[in-house]
Protein backbone atom coordinates (compact mmCIF):
# COMPACT_ATOMS: atom_id res chain seq x y z
CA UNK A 1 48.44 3.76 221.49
CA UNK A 2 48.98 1.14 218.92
CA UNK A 3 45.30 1.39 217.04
CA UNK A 4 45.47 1.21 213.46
CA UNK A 5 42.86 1.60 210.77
CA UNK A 6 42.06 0.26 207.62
CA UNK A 7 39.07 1.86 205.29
CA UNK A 8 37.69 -0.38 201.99
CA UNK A 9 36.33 1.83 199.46
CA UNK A 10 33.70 3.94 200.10
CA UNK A 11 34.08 4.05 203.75
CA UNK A 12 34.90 6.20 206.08
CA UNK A 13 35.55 6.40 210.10
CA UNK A 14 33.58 9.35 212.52
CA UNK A 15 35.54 9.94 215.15
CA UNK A 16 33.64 12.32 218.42
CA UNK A 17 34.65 13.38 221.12
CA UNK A 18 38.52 12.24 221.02
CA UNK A 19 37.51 8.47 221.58
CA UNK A 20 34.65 6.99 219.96
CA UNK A 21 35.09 5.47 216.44
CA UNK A 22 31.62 5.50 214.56
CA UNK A 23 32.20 3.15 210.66
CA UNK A 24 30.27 4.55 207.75
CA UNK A 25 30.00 3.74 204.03
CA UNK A 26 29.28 0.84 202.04
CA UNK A 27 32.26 -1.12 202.83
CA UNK A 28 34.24 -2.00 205.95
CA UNK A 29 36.79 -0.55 208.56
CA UNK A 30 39.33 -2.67 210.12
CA UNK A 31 41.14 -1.41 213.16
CA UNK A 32 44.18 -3.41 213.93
CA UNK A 33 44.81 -3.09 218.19
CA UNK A 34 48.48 -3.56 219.45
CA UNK A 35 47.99 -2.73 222.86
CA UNK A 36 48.56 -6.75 223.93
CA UNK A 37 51.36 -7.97 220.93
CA UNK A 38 53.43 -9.81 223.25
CA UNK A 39 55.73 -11.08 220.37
CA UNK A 40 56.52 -9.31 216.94
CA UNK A 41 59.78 -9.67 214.31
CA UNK A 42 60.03 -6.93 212.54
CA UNK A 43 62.39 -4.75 213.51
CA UNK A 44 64.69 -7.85 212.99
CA UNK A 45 63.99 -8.78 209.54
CA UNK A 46 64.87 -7.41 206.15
CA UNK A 47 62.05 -5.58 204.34
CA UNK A 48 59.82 -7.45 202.05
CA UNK A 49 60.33 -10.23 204.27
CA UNK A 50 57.31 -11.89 206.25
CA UNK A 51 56.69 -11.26 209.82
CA UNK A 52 55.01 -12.76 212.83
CA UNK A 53 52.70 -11.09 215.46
CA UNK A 54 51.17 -12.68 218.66
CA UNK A 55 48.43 -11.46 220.39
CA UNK A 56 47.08 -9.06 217.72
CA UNK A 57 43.10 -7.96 218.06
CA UNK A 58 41.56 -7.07 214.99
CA UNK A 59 38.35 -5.86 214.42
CA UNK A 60 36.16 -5.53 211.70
CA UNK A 61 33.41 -2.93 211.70
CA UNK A 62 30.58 -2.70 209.20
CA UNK A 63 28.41 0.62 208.93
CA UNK A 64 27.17 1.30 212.18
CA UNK A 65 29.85 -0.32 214.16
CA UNK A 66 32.67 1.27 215.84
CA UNK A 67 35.32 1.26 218.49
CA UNK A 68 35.71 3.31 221.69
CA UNK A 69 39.58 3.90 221.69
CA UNK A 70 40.02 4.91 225.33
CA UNK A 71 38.51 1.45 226.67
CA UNK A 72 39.89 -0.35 223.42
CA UNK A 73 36.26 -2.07 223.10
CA UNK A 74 34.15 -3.15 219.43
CA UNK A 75 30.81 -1.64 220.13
CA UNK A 76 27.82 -2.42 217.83
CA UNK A 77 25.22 0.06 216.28
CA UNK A 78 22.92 -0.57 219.40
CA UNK A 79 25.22 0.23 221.76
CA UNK A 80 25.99 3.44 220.19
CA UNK A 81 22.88 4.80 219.81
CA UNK A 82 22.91 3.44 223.42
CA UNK A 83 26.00 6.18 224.06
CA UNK A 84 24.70 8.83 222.01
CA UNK A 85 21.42 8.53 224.01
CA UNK A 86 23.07 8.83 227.65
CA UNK A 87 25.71 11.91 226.57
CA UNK A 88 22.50 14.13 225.73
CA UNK A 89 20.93 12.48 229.01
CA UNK A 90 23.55 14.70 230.45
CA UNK A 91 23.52 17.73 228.91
């Protein structure tokens, strides 16, 4: 699915139920999306070479934040108490 994740120190990344993406810790989490790269070199280049990426979203999440993988979609720490709220709604 082309997600990938960077931690800083002292952080970590709660994933639930299979798709949401909760950031926790004193530092931050990046999460690099290449659903949309509509141009990228580096299968042509030699390594240690630079590349170049188009269309790249990248997101960075402090504690709190997090990302809902399914709808590829930054949420804030409002929102998911918001989500936490409306799954036990349901239950």
């Amino acid at each position: 699915s082309c997600i990938g994740i960077g931690l800083g120190e002292d952080t970590g990344m709660l994933i639930t139920d299979g798709n949401k993406m909760q950031a926790i810790g004193s530092g931050l989490v990046i999460i690099i999306d290449g659903h949309e790269i509509r141009h990228c070199n580096i299968a042509d280049i030699p390594e240690g070479n630079p590349i170049s990426v188009e269309n790249m979203k990248v997101h960075f999440c402090e504690t709190g934040n997090g990302y809902l993988v399914e709808e590829r979609k930054f949420i804030m720490e409002v929102e998911i108490g918001a989500l936490v709220e409306k799954k036990m709604d349901v239950e």
